[in-house]
Protein backbone atom coordinates (compact mmCIF):
# COMPACT_ATOMS: atom_id res chain seq x y z
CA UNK A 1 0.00 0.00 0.00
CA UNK A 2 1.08 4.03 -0.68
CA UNK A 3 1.49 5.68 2.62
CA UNK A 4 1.39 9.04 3.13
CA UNK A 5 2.55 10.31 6.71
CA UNK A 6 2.72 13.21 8.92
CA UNK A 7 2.37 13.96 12.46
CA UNK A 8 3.02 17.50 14.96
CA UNK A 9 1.80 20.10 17.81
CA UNK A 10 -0.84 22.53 17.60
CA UNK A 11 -1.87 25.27 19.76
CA UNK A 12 1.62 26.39 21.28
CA UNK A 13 0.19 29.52 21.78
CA UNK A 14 3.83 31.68 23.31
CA UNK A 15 3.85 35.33 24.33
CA UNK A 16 7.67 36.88 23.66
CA UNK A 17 8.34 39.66 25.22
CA UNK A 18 10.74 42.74 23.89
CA UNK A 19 11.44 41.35 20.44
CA UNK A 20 13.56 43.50 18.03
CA UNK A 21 11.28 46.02 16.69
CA UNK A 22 9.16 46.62 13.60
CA UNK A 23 10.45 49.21 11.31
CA UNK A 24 12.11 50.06 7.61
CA UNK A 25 8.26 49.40 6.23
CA UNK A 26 6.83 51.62 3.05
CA UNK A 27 4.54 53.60 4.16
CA UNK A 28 1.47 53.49 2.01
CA UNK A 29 -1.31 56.26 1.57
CA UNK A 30 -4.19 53.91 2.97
CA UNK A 31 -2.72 52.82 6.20
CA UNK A 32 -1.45 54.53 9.41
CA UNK A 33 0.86 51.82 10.51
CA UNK A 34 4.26 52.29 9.76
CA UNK A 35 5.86 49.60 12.47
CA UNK A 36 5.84 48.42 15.95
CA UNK A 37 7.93 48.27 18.95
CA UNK A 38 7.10 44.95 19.47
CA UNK A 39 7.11 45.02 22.90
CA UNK A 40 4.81 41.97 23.05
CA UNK A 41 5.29 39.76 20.18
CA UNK A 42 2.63 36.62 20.06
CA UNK A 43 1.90 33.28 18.12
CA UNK A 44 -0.27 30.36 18.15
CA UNK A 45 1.98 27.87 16.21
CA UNK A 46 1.31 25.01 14.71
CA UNK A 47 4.08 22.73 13.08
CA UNK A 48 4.15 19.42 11.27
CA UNK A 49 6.61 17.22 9.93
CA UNK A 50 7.32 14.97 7.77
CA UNK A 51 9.63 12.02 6.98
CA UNK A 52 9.64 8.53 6.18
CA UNK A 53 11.96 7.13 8.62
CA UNK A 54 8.31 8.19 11.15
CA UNK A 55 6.73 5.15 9.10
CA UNK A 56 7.66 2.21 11.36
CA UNK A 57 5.81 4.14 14.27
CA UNK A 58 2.73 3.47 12.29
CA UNK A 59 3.13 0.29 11.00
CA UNK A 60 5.14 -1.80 13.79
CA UNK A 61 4.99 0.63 16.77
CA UNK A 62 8.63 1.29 16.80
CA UNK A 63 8.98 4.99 17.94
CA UNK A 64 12.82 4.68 18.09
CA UNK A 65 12.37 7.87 15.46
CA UNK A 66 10.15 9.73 16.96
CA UNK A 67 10.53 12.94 18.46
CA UNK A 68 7.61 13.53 21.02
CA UNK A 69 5.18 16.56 19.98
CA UNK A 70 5.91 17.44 23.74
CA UNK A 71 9.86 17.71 22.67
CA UNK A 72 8.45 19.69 19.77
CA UNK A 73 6.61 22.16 22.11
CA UNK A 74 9.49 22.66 24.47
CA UNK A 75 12.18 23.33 21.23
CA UNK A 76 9.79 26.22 19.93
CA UNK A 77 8.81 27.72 23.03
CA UNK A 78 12.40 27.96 24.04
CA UNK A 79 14.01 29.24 20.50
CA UNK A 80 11.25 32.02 20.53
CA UNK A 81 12.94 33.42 23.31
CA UNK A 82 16.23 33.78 20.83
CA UNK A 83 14.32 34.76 17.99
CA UNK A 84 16.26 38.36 16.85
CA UNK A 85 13.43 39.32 13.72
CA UNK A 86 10.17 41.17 14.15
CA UNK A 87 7.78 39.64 11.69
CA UNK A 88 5.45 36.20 12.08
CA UNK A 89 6.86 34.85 8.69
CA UNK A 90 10.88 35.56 9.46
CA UNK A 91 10.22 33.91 13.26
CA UNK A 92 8.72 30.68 11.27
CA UNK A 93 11.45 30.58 8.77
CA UNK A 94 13.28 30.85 11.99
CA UNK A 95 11.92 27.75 13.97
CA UNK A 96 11.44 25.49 10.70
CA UNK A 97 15.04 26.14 10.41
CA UNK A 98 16.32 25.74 13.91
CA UNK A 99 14.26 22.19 13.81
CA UNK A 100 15.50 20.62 10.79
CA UNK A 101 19.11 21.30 11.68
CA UNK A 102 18.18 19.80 15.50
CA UNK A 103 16.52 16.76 14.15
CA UNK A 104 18.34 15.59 10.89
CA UNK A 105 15.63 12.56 10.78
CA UNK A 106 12.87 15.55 9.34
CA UNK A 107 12.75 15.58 5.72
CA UNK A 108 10.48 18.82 5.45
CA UNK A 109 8.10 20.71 7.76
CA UNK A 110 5.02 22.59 7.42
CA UNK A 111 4.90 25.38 10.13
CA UNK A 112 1.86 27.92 10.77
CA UNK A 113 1.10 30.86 13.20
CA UNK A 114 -2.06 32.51 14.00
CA UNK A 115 -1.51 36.08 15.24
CA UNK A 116 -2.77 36.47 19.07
CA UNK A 117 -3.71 40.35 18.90
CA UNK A 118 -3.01 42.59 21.79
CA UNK A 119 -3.42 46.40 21.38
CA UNK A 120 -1.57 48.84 23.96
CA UNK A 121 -3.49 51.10 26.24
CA UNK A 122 -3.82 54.75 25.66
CA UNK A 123 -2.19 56.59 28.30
CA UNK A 124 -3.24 60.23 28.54
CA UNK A 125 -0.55 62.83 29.84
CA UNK A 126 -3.05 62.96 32.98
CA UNK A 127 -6.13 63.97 31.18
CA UNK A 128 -3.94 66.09 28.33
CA UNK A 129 -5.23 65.37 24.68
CA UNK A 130 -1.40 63.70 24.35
CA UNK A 131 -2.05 59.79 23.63
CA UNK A 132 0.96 57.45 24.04
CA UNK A 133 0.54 53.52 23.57
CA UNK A 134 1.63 52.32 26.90
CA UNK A 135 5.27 50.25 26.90
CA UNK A 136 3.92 47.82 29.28
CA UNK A 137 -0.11 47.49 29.61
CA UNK A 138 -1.94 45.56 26.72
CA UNK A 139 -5.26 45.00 26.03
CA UNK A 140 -6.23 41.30 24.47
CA UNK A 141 -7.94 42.49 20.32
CA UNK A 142 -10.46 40.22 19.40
CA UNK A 143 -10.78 41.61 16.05
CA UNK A 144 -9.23 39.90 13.05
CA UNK A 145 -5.66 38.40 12.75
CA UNK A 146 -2.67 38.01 10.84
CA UNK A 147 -1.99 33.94 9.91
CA UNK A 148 1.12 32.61 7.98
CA UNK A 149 2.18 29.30 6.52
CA UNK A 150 5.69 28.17 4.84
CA UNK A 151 6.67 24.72 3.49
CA UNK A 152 10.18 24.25 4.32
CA UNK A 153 12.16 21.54 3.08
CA UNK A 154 16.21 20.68 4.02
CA UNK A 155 18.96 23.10 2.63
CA UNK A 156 22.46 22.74 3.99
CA UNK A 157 22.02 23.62 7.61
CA UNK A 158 19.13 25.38 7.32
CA UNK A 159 15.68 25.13 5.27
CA UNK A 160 14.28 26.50 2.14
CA UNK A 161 10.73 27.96 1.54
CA UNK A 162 9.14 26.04 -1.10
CA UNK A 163 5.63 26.82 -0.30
CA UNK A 164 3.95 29.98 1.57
CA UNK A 165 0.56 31.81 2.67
CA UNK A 166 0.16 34.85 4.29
CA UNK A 167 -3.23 36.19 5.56
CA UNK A 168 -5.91 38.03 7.53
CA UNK A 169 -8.63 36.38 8.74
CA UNK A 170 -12.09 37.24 11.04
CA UNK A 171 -12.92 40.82 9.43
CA UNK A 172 -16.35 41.96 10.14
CA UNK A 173 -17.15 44.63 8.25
CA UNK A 174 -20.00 47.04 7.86
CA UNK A 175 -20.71 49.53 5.35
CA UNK A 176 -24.13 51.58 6.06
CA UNK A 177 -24.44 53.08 2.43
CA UNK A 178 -23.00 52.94 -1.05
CA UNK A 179 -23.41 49.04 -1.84
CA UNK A 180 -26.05 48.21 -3.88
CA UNK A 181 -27.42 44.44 -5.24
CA UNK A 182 -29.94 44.61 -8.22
CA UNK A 183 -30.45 43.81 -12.12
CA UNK A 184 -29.65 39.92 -11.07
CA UNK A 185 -31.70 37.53 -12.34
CA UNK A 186 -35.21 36.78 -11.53
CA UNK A 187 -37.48 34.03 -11.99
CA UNK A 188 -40.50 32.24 -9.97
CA UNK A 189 -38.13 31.65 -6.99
CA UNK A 190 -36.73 35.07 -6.38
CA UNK A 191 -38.50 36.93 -3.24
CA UNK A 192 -35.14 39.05 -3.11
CA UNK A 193 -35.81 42.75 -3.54
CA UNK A 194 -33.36 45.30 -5.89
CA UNK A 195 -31.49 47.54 -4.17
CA UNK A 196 -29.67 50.64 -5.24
CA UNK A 197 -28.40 51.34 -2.30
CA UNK A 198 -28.55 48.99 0.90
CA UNK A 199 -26.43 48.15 4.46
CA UNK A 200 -23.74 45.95 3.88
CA UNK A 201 -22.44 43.88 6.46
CA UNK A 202 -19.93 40.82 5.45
CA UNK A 203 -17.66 38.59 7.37
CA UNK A 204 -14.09 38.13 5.39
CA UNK A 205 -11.33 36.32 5.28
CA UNK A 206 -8.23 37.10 2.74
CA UNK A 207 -4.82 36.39 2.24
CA UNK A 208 -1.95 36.79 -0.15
CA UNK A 209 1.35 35.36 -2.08
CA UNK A 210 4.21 37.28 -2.58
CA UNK A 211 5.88 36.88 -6.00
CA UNK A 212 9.78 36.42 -4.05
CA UNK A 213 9.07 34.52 -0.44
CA UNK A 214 12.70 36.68 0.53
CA UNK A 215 10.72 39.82 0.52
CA UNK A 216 8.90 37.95 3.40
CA UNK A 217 11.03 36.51 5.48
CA UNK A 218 13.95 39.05 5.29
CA UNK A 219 15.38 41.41 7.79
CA UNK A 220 15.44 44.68 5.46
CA UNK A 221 11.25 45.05 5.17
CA UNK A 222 10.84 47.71 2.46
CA UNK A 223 9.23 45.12 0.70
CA UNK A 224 7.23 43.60 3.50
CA UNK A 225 3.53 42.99 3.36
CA UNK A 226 2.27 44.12 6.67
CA UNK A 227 -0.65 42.67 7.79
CA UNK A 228 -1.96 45.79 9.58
CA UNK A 229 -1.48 47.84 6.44
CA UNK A 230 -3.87 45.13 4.13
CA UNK A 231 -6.18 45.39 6.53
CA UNK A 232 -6.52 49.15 7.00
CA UNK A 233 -6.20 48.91 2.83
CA UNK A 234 -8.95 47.08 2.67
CA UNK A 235 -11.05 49.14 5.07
CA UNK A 236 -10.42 52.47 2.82
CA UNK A 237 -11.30 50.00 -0.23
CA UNK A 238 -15.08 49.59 1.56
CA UNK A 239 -15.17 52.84 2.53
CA UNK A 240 -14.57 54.76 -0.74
CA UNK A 241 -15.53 52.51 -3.22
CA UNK A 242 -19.90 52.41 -4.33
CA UNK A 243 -20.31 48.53 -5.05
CA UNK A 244 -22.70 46.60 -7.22
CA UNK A 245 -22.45 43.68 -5.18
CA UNK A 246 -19.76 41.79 -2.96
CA UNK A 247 -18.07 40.36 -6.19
CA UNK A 248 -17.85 43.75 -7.14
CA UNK A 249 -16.23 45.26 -4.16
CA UNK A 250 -13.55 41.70 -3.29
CA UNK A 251 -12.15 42.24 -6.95
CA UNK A 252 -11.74 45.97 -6.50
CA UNK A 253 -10.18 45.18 -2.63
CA UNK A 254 -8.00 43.00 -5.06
CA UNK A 255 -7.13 45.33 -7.88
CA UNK A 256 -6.24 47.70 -5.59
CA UNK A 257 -3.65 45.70 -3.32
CA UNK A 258 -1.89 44.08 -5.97
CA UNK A 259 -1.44 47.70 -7.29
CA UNK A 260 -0.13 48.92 -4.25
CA UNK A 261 2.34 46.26 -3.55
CA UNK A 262 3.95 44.94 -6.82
CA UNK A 263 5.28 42.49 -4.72
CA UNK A 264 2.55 40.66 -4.33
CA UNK A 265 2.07 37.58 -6.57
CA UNK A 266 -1.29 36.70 -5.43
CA UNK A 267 -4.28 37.64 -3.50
CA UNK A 268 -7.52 35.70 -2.66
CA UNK A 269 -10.62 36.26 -0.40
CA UNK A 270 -13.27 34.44 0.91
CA UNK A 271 -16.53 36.24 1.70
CA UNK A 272 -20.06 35.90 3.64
CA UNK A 273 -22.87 37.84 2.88
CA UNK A 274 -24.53 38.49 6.27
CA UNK A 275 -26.71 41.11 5.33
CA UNK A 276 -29.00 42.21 8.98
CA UNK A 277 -32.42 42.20 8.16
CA UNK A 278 -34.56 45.60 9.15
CA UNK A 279 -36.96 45.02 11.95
CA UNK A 280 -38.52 48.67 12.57
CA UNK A 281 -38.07 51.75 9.59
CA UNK A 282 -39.77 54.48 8.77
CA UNK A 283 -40.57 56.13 5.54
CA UNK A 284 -38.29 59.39 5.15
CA UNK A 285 -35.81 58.15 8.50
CA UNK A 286 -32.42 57.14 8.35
CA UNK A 287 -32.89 55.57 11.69
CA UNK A 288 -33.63 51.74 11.41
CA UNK A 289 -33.62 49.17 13.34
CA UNK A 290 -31.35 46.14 12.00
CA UNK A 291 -31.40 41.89 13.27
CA UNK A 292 -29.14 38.88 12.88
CA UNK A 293 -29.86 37.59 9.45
CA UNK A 294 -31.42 33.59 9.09
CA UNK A 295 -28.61 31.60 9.56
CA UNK A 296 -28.26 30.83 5.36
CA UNK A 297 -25.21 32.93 4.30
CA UNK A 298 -24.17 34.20 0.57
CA UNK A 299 -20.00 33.04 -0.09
CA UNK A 300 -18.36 34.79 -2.49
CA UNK A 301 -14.73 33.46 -3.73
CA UNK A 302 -12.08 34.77 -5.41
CA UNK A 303 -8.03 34.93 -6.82
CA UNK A 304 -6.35 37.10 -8.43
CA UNK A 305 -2.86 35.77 -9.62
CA UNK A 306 0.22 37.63 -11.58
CA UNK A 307 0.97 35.84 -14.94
CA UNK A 308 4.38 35.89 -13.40
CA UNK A 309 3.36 33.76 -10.01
């Protein structure tokens, strides 16, 4: 029989404190972020690995080649402490390489993070409009979050990329005017009204490919692809831009970021249409009363992709 194998760890979720900070990143028109001290630098990581020397654990319970996903745990929790980058992709790059040269019996690995958010409190000079982020109280962000994934296979002493993602996931977004759905087609079934101009209120996730994975996982980050800036890039996109539907708006969101960072190969999102429903209006009233939506959801898909890529 063909075997395909692979075992890891998930959820090493690791807070690292005073990590080298953020900076050296374009600044773009769309976006006030422009770095981070990161002061508190956090991950959710997930790794897997892969080898076939792993196969006799399967098939005669010989583990004599095993590392333990508890070893695994205690190897990334302690080299994020001597991690010297600032970004989630160069910190995997780091541990995928750290680990293959520590266990020459991995062929390959396949190592993610998910983005834990904290935001620092605003400290007011004592009631002064003066707002500093505070250098040592954070807030847990349940917003959206950055994810990354690399492939990284044996090189030397270290590992090479041969596979990556980058993305932001969990934005909820709502627009109150400027979207419109109509001139769709219509036939016995349709109950759905036209609308010119309607509340839009959709649930996104999104990520991207860059075109060289060394713009990525470098230390000079002119070309990085911050996470924050997408995000607040796609936020201006909604804002500005008068939709004829979600397709409509994801493509422009699209058009948009590849245009703004020529280093990116490839971009893709994954929408939900969760329209609220109005429960009290008036004729002549802006002021409405809006409800959760039934639970049956509109997706909306798409990827855009350089001929280059």
């Amino acid at each position: 029989m063909k075997h395909t194998i692979s075992y890891g760890k998930g959820n090493i979720s690791l807070y690292r404190t005073h990590a080298k900070p953020l900076s050296g990143l374009k600044a773009i028109p769309e976006s006030p972020f422009t770095g981070s001290p990161s002061t508190l630098f956090t991950s959710d990581v997930e790794v897997e690995v892969f080898g076939s020397v792993f196969l006799p654990a399967y098939t005669e319970g010989d583990n004599s080649n095993v590392v333990a996903t508890a070893t695994m745990t205690n190897f990334i929790l302690q080299k994020a402490r001597l991690y010297t980058g600032s970004t989630q992709e160069g910190f995997l790059h780091f541990l995928a390489s750290q680990m293959l040269k520590q266990y020459p019996i991995m062929e390959s690995l396949r190592i993610s993070t998910r983005e834990l958010p904290f935001i620092a409190a605003p400290i007011t000079n004592d009631g002064g409009q003066t707002v500093t982020p505070s250098d040592r109280t954070f807030a847990a962000n349940h917003d959206s979050y950055a994810t990354v994934e690399l492939y990284v296979e044996r090189e030397g002493e270290g590992g090479k990329v041969t596979q990556h993602d980058c993305g932001r996931l969990g934005m909820k977004l709502v627009k109150l005017t400027g979207n419109a759905f109509a001139n769709f087609q219509r036939d016995e079934f349709t109950t759905l009204p036209q609308k010119n101009d309607r509340l839009l209120y959709i649930f996104l996730d999104m990520g991207w490919r860059y075109l060289d994975v060394a713009d990525a996982i470098s230390d000079d980050h002119s070309r990085y692809i911050s996470a924050q800036q997408v995000y607040d890039h796609i936020q201006h996109t909604f804002h500005d831009f008068v939709n004829m539907s979600i397709q409509h708006l994801v493509y422009e969101m699209g058009v948009r970021l590849m245009a703004r960072f020529p280093q990116m190969g490839e971009v893709w999102f994954k929408a939900q249409n969760r329209l609220w429903e109005v429960a009290a209006e008036a004729e002549g009233e802006d002021a409405k009363t809006y409800m959760d939506p039934r639970p049956p959801y509109g997706m909306i898909s798409l990827k855009l992709t350089r001929d280059e890529l």
